[in-house]
N, C-alpha and C. Protein backbone atom coordinates (compact mmCIF):
# COMPACT_ATOMS: atom_id res chain seq x y z
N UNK A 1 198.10 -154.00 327.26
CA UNK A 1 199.09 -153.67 326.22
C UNK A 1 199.16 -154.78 325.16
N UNK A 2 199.34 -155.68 325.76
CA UNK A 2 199.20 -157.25 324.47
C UNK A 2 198.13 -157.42 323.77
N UNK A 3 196.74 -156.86 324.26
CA UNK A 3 195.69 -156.52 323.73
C UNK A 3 195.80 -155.62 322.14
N UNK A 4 196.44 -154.70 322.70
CA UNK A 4 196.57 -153.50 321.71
C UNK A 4 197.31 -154.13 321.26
N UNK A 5 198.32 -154.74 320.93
CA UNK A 5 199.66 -155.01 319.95
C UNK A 5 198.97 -156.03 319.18
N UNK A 6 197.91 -157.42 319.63
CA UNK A 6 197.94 -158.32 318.87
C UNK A 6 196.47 -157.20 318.15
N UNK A 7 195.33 -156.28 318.22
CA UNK A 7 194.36 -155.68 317.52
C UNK A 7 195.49 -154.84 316.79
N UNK A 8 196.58 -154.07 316.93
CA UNK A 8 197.30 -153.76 315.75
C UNK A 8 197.66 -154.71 314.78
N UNK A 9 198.39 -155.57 315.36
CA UNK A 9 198.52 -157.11 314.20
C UNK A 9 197.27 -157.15 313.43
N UNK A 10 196.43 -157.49 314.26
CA UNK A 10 195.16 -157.74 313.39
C UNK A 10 194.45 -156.57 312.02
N UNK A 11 194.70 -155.55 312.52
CA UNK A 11 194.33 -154.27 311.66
C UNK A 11 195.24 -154.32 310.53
N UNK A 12 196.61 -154.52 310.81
CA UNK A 12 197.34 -154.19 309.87
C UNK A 12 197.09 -155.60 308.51
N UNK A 13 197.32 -156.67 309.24
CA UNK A 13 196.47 -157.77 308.35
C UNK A 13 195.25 -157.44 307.70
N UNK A 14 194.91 -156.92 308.11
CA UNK A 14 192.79 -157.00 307.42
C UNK A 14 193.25 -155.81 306.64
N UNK A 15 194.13 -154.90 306.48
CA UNK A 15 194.68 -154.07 305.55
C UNK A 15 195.34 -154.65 304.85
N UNK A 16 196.21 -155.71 304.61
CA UNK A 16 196.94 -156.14 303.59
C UNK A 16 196.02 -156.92 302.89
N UNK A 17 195.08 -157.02 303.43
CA UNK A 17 194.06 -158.88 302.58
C UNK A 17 193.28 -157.60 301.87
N UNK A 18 193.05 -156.40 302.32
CA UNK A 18 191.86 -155.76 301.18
C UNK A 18 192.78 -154.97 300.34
N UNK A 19 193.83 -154.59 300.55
CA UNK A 19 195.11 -154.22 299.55
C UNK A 19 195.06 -155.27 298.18
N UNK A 20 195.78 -156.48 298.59
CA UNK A 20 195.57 -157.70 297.69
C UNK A 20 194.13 -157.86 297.25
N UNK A 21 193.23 -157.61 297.85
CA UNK A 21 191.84 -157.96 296.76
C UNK A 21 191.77 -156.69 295.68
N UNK A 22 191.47 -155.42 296.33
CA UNK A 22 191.66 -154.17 295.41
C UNK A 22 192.97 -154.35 294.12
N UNK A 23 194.50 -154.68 294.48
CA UNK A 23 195.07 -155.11 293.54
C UNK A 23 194.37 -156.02 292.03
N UNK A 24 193.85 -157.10 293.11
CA UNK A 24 193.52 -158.47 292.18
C UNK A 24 192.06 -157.52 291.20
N UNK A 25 191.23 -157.26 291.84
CA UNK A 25 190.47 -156.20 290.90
C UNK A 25 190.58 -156.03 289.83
N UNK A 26 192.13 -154.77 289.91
CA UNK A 26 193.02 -154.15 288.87
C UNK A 26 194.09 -155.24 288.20
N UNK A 27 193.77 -156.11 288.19
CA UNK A 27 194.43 -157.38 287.05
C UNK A 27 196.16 -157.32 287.80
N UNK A 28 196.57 -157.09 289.16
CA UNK A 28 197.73 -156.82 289.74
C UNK A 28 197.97 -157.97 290.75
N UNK A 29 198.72 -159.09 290.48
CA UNK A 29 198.91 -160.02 291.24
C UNK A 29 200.32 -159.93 291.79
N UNK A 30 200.69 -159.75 292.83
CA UNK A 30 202.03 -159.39 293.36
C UNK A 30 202.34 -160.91 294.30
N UNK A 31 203.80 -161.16 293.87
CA UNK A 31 203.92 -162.58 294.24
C UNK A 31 205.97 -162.15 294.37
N UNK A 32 206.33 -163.20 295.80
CA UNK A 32 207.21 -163.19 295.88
C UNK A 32 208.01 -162.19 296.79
N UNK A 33 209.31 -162.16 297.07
CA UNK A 33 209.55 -161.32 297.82
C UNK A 33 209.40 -159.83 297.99
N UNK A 34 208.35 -159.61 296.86
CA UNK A 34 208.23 -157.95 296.58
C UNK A 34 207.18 -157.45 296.72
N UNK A 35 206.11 -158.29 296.79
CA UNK A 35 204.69 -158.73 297.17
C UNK A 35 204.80 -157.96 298.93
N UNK A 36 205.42 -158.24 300.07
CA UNK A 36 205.70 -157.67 301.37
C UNK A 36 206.07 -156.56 301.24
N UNK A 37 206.94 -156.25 300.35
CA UNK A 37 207.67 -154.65 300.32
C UNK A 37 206.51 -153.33 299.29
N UNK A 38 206.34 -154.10 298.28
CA UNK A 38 204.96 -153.48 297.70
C UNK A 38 203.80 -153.15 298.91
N UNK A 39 203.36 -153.79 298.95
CA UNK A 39 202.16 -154.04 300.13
C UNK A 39 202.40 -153.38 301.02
N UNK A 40 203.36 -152.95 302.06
CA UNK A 40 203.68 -151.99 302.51
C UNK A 40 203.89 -150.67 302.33
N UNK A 41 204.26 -150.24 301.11
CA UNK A 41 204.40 -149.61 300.61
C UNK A 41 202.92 -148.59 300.31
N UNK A 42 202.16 -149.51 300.09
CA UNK A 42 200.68 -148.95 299.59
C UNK A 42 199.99 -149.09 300.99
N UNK A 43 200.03 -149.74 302.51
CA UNK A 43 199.66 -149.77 303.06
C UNK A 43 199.83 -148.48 304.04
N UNK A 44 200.80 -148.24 303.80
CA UNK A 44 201.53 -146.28 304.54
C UNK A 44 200.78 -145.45 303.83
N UNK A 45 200.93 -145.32 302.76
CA UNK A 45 200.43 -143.97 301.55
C UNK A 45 198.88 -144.37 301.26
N UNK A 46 198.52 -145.63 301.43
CA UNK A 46 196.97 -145.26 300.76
C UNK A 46 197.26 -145.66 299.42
N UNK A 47 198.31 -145.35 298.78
CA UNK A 47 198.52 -145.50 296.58
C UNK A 47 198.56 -146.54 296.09
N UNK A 48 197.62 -147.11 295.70
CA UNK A 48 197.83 -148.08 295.07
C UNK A 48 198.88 -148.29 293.81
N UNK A 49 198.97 -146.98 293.20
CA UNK A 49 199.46 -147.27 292.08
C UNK A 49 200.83 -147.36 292.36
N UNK A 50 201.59 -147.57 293.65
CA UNK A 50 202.63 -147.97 293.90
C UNK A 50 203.00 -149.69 293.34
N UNK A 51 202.42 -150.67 293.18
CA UNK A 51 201.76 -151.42 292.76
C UNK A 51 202.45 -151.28 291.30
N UNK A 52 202.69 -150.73 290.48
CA UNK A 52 202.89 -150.66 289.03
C UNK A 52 204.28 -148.98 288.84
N UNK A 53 204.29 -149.00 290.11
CA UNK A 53 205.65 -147.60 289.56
C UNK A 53 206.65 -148.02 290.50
N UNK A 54 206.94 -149.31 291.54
CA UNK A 54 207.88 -149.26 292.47
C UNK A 54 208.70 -150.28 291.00
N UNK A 55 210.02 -150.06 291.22
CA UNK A 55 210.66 -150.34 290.27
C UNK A 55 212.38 -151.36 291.18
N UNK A 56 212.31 -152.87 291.20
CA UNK A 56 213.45 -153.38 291.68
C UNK A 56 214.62 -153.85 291.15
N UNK A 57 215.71 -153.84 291.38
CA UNK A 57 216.92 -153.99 290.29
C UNK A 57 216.81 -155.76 290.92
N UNK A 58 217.66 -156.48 289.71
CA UNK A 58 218.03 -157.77 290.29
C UNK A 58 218.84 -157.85 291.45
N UNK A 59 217.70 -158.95 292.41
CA UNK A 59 218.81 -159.07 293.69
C UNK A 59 218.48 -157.99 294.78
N UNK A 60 217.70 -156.92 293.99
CA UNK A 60 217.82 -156.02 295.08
C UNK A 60 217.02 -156.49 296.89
N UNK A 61 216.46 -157.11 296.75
CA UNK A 61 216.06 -157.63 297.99
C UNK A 61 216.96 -158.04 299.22
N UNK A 62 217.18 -159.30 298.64
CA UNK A 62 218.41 -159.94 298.75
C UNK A 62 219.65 -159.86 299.30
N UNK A 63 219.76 -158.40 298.32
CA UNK A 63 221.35 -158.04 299.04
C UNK A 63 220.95 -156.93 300.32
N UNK A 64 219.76 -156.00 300.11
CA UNK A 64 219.48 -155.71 301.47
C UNK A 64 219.26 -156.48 302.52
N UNK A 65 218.22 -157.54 302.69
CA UNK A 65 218.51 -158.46 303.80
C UNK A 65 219.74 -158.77 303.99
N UNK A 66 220.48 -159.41 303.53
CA UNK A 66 221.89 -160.01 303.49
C UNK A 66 222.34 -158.69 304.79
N UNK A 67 222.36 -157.37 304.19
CA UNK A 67 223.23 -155.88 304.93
C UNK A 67 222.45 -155.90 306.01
N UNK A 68 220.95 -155.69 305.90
CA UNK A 68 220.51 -156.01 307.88
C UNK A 68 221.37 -157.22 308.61
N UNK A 69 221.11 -158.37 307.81
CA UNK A 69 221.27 -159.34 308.97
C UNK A 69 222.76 -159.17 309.27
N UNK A 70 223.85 -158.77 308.49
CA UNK A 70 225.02 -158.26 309.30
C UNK A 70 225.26 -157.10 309.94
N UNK A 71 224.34 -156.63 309.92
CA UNK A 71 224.16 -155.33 310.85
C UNK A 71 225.01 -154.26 310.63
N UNK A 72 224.93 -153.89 309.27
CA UNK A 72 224.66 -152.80 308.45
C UNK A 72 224.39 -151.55 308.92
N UNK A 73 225.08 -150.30 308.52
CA UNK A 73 224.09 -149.17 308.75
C UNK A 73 223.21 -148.70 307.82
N UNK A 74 222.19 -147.83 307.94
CA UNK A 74 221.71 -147.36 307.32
C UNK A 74 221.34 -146.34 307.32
N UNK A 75 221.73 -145.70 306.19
CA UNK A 75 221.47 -144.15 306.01
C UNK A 75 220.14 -143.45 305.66
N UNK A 76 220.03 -142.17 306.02
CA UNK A 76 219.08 -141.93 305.82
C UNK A 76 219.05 -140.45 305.66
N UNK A 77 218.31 -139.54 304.60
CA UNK A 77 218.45 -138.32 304.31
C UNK A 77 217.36 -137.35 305.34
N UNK A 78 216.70 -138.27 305.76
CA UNK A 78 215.82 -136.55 306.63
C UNK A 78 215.39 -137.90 307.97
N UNK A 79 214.97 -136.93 309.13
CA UNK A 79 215.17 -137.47 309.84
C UNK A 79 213.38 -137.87 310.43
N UNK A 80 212.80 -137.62 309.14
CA UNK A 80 211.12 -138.64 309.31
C UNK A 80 211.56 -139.76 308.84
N UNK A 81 212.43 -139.99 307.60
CA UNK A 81 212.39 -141.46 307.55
C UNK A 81 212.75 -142.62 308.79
N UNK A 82 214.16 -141.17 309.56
CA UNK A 82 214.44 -142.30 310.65
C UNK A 82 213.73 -142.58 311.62
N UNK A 83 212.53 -141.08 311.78
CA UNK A 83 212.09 -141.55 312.60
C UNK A 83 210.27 -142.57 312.67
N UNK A 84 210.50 -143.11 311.19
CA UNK A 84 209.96 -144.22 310.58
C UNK A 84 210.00 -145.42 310.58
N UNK A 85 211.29 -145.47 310.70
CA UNK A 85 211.94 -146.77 310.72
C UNK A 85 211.69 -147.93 312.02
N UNK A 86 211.82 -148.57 312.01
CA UNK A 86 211.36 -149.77 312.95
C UNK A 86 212.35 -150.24 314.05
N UNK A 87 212.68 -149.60 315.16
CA UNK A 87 213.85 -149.24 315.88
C UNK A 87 213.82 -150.86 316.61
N UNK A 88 212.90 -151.49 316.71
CA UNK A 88 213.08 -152.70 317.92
C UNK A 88 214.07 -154.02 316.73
N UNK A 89 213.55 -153.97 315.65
CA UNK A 89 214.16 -154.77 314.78
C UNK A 89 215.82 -154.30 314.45
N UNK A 90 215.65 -152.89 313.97
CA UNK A 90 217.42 -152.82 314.28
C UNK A 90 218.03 -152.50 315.43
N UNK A 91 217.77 -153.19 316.32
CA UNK A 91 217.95 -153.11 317.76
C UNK A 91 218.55 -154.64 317.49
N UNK A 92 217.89 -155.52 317.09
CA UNK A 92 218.04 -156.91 317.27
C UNK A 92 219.14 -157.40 316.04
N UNK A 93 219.74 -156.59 314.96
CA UNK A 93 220.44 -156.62 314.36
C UNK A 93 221.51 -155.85 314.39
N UNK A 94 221.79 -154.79 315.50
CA UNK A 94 222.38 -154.10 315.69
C UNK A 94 222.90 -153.15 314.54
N UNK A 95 222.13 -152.52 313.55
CA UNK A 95 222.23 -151.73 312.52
C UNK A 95 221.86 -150.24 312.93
N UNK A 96 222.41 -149.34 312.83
CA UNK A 96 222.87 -148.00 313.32
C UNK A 96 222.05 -147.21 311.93
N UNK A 97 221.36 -146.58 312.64
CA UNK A 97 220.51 -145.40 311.33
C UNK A 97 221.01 -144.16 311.53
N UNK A 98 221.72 -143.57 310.71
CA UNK A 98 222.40 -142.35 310.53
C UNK A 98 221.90 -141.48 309.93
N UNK A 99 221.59 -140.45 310.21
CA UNK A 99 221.02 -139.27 309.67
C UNK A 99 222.14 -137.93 309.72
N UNK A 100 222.57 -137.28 309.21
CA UNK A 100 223.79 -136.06 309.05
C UNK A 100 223.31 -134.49 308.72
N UNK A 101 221.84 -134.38 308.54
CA UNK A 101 221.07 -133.36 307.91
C UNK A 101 221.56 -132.54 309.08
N UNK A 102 221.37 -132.53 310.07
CA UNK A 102 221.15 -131.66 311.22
C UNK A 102 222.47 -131.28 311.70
N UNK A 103 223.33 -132.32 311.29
CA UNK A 103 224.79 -131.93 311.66
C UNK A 103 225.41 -130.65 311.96
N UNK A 104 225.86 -129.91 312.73
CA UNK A 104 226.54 -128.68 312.69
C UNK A 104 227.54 -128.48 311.57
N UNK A 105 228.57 -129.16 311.42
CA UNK A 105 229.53 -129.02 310.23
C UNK A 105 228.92 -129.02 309.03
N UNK A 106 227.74 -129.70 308.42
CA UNK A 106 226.96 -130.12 307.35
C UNK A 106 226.24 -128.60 307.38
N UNK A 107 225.71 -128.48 308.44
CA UNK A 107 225.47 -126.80 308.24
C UNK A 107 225.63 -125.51 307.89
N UNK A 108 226.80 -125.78 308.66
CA UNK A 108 227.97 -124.53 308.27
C UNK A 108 228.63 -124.85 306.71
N UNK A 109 228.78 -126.21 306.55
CA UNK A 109 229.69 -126.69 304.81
C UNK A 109 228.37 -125.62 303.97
N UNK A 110 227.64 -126.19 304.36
CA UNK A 110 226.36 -125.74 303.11
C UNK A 110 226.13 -124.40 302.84
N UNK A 111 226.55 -124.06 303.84
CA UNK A 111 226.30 -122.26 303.35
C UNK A 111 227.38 -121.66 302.92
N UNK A 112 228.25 -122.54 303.52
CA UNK A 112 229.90 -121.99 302.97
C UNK A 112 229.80 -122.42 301.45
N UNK A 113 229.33 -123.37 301.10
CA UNK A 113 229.40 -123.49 299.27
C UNK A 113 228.51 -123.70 298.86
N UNK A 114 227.16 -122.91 299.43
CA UNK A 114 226.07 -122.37 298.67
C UNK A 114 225.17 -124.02 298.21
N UNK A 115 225.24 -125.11 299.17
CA UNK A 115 224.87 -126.36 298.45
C UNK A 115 224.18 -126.43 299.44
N UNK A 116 223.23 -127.52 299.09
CA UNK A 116 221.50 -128.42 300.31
C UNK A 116 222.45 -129.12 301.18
N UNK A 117 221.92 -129.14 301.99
CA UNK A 117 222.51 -129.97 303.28
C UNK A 117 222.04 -131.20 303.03
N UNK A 118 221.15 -131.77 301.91
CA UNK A 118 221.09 -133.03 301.57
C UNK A 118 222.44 -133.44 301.07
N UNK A 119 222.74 -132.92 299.96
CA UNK A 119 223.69 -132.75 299.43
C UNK A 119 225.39 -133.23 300.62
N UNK A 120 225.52 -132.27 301.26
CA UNK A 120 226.28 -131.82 302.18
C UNK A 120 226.34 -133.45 303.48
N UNK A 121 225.08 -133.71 303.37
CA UNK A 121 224.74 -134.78 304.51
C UNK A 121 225.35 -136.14 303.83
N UNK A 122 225.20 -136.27 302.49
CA UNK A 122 225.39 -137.81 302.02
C UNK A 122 226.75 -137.60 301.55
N UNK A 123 227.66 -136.61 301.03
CA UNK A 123 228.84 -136.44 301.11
C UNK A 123 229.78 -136.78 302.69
N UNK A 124 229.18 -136.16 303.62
CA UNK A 124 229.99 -136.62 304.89
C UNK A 124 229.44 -138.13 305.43
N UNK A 125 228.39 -138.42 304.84
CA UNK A 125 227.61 -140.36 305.22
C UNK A 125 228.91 -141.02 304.25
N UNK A 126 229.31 -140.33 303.57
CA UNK A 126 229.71 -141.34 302.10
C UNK A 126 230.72 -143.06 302.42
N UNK A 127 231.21 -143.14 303.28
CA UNK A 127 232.37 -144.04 304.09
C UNK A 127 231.19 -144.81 305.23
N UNK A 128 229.94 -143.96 305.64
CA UNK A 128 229.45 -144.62 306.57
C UNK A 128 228.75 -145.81 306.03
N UNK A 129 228.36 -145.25 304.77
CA UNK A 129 227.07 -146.49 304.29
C UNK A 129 227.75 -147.44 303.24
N UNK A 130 229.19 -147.71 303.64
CA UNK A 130 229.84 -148.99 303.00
C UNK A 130 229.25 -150.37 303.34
N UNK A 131 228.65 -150.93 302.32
CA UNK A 131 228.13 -152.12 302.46
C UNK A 131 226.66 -152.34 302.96
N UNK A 132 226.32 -150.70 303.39
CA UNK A 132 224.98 -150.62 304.25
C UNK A 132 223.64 -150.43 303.25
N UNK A 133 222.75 -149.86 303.84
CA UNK A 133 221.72 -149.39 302.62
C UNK A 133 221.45 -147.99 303.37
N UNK A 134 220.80 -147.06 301.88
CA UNK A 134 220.88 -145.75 301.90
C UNK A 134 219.39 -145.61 301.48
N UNK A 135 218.81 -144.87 302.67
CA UNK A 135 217.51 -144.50 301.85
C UNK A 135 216.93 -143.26 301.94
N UNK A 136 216.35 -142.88 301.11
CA UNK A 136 216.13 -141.52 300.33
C UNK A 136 214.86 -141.12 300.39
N UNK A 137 213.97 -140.39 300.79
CA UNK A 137 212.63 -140.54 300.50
C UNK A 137 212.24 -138.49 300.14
N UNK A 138 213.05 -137.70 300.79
CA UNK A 138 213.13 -136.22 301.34
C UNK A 138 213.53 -135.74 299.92
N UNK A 139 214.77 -135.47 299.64
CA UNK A 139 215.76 -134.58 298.76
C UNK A 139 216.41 -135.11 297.42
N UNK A 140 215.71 -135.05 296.51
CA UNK A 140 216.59 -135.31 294.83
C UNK A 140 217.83 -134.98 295.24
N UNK A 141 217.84 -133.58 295.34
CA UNK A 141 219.86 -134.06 295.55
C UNK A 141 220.64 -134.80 296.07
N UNK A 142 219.92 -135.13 297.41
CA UNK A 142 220.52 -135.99 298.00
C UNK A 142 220.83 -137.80 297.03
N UNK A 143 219.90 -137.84 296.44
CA UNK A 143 220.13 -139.05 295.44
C UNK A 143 220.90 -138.38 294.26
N UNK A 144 220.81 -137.59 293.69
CA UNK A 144 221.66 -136.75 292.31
C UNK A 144 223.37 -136.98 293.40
N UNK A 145 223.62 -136.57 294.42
CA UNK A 145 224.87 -136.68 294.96
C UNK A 145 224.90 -138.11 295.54
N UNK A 146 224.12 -138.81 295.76
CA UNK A 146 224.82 -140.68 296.26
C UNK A 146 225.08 -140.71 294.73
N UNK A 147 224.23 -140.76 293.57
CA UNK A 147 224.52 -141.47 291.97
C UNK A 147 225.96 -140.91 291.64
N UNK A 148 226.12 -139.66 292.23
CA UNK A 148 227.47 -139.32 291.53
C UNK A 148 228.60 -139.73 292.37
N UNK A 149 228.47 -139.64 293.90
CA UNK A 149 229.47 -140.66 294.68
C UNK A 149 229.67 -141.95 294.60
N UNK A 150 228.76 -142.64 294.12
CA UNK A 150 228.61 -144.17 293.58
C UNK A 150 229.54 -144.51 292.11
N UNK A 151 229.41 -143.47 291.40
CA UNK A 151 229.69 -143.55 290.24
C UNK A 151 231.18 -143.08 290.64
N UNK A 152 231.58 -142.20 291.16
CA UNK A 152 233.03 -142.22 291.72
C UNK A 152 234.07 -142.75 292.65
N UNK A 153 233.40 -143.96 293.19
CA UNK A 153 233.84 -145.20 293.46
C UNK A 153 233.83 -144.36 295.33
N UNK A 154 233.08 -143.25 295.62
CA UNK A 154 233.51 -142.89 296.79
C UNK A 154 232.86 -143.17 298.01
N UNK A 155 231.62 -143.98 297.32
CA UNK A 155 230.20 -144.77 298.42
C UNK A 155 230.44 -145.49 297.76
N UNK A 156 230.00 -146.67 298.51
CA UNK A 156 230.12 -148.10 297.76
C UNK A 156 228.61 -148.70 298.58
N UNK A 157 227.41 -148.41 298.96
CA UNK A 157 226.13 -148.75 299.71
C UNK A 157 225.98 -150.22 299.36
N UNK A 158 225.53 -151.15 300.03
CA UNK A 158 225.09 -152.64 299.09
C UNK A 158 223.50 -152.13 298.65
N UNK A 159 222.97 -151.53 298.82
CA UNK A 159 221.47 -151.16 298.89
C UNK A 159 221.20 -149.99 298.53
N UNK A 160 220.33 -149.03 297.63
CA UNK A 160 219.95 -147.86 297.42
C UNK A 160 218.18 -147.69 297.38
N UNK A 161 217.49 -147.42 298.53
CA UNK A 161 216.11 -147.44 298.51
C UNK A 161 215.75 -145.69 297.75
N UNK A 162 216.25 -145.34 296.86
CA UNK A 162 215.52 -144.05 296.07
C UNK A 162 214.22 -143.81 295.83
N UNK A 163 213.61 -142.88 296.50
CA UNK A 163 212.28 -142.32 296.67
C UNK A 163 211.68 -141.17 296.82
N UNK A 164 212.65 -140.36 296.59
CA UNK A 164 212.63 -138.70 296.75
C UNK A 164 211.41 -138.44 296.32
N UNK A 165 210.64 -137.28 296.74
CA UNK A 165 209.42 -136.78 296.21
C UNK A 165 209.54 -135.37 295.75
N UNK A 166 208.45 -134.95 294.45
CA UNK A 166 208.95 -133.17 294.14
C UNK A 166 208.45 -133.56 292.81
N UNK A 167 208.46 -131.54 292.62
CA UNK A 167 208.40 -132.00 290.72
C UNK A 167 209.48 -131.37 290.31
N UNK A 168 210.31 -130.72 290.73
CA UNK A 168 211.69 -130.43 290.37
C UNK A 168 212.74 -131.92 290.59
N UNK A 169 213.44 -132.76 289.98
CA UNK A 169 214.44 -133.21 289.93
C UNK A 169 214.02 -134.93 290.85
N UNK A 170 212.90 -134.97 291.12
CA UNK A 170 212.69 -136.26 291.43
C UNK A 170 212.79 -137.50 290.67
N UNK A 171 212.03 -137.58 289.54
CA UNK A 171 212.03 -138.33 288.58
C UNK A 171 213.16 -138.75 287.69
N UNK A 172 213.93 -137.47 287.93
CA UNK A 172 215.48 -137.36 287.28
C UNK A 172 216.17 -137.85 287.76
N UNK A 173 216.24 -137.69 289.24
CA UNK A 173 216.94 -138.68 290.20
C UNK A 173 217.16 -140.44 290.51
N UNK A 174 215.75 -140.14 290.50
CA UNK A 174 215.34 -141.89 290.11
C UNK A 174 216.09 -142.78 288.73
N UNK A 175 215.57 -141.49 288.14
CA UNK A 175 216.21 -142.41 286.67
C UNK A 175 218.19 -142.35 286.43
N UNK A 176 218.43 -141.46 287.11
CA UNK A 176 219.92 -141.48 287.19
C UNK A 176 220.55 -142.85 287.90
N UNK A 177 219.72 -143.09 289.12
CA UNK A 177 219.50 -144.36 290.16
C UNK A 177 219.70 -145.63 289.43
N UNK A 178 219.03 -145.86 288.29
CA UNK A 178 218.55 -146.99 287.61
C UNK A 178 219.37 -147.07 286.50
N UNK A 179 220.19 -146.12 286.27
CA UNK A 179 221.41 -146.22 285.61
C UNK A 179 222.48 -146.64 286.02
N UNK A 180 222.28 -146.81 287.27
CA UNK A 180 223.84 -147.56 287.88
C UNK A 180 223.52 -148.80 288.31
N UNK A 181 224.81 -149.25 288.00
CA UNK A 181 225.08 -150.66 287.97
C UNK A 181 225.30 -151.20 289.87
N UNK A 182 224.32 -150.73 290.62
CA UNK A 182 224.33 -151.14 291.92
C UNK A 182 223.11 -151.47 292.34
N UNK A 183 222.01 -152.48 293.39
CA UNK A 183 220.70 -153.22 293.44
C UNK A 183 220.45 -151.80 294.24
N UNK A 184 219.09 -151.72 293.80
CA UNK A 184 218.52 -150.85 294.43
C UNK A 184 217.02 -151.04 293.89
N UNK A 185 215.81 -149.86 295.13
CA UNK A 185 214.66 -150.04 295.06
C UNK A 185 213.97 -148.35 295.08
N UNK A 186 213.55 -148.32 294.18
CA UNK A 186 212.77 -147.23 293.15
C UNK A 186 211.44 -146.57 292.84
N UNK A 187 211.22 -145.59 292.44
CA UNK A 187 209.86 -146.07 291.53
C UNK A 187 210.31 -144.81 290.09
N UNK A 188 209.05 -144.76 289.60
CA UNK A 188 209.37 -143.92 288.62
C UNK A 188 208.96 -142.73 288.24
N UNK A 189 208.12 -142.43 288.62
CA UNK A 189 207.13 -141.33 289.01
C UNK A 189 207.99 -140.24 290.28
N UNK A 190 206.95 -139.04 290.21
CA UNK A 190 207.84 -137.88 291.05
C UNK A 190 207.59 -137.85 292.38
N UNK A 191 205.99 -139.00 292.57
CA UNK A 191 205.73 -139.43 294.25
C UNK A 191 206.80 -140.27 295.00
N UNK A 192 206.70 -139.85 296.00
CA UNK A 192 207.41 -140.84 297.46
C UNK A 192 207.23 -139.99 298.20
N UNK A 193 208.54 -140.22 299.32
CA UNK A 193 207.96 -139.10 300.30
C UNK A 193 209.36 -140.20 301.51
N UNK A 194 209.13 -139.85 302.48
CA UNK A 194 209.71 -140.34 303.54
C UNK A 194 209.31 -141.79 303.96
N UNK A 195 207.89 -141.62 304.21
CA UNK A 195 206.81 -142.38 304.86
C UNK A 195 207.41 -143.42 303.50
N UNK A 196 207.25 -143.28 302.68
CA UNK A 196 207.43 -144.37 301.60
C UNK A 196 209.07 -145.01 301.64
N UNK A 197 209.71 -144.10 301.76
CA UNK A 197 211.26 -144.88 302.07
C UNK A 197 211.66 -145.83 303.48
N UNK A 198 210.31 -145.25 304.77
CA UNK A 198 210.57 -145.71 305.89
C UNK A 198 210.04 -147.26 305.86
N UNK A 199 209.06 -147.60 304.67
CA UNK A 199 208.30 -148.47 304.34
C UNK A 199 208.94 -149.71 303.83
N UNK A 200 209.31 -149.44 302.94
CA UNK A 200 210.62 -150.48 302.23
C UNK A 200 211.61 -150.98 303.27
N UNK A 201 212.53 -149.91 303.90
CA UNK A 201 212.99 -149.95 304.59
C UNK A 201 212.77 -151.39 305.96
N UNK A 202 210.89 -151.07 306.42
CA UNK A 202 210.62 -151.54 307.54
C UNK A 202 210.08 -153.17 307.02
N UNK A 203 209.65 -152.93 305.18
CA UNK A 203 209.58 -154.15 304.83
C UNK A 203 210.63 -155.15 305.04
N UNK A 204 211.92 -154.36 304.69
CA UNK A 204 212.99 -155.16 304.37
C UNK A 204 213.55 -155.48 305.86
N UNK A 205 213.15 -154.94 306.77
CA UNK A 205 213.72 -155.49 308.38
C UNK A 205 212.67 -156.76 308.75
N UNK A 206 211.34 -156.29 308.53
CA UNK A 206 210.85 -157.65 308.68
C UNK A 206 210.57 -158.54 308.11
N UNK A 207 211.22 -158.82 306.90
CA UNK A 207 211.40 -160.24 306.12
C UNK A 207 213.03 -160.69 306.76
N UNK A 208 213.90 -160.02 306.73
CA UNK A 208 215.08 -160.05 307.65
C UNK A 208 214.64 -160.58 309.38
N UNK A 209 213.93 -160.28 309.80
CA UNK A 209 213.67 -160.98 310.52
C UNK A 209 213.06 -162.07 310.86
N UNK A 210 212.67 -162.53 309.99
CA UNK A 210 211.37 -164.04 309.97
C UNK A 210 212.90 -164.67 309.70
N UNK A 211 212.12 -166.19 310.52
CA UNK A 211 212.81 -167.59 310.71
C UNK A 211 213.45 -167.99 309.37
């Protein structure tokens, strides 16, 4: 078993060093705390051009580590991101990943007023992800409804990882995101996906976890 864990180490390394050369190629030198979260990012998806569309507010790093290491929850709109996420690290920070999609009440709300259970899911998270980080990778609405609960003082997240994927209302979402005055991590384009929110996410647990 230690075999296999340190040849995963190793694989995943010899993937980040030809990531960074292919970058350097394309005139793309990534430096600093965003350099790990980038790099990951392109190391899940294969895209390089994540590299030039992931988009970070000031601080946004920062204040996510800060919310792991107090052990934070974190939200999450579909339940690939959670089940993406890097469970032994928030194990060791004791940070709680919440997912509400599947909820029975969120179920029944949604059909009762004709709305996405994305929608429906981050309305009943809204009190959970005080101070926590919220990440998005599944449903534009689900980010179209955190921007407008944010903006109504009714979530208050320290963190917003926005990444919805689609060509209906993704891009719109994002850019609504980047209009508010709260740190958050982005891109700009209509790609993401889950896998890409679980990424950031797993970046940001393991820089949170180093010494």
């Amino acid at each position: 078993m230690t075999k296999l864990i340190n040849e995963g180490k190793r694989i995943e390394a010899k993937s980040f060093e030809i990531i960074t050369g292919l970058l350097k190629k394309r005139g793309t030198l990534l430096s600093g705390l965003k350099k790990p979260v980038i790099t990951r990012v392109i190391h899940t998806t294969t895209d390089l051009g994540y590299a030039r569309d992931l988009v970070f507010s000031a601080g946004a790093i920062s204040t996510g580590l800060k919310a792991i290491r107090q052990g934070k929850n974190i939200v999450v709109d579909s339940t690939m991101v959670m089940a993406g996420i890097n469970k032994s690290i928030t194990a060791c920070f004791k940070n709680k990943i919440i997912c509400r999609i599947h909820d029975k009440d969120v179920i029944k709300k949604s059909g009762e007023l004709n709305l996405t259970r994305a929608i429906m899911a981050m309305r009943k998270s809204q009190r959970e992800n005080e101070g926590g980080i919220v990440a998005i990778g599944n449903a534009p609405t689900a980010l179209f409804e955190l921007c407008d609960l944010i903006k109504e003082a009714k979530s208050k997240p320290a963190l917003v990882v926005g990444i919805p994927v689609g060509f209906v209302g993704a891009a719109e979402s994002k850019r609504a995101l980047r209009g508010l005055k709260i740190p958050y991590i982005t891109n700009k384009s209509k790609k993401g996906g889950s896998t890409a929110a679980a990424a950031i996410v797993n970046a940001l647990l393991i820089l949170a976890n180093k010494p």
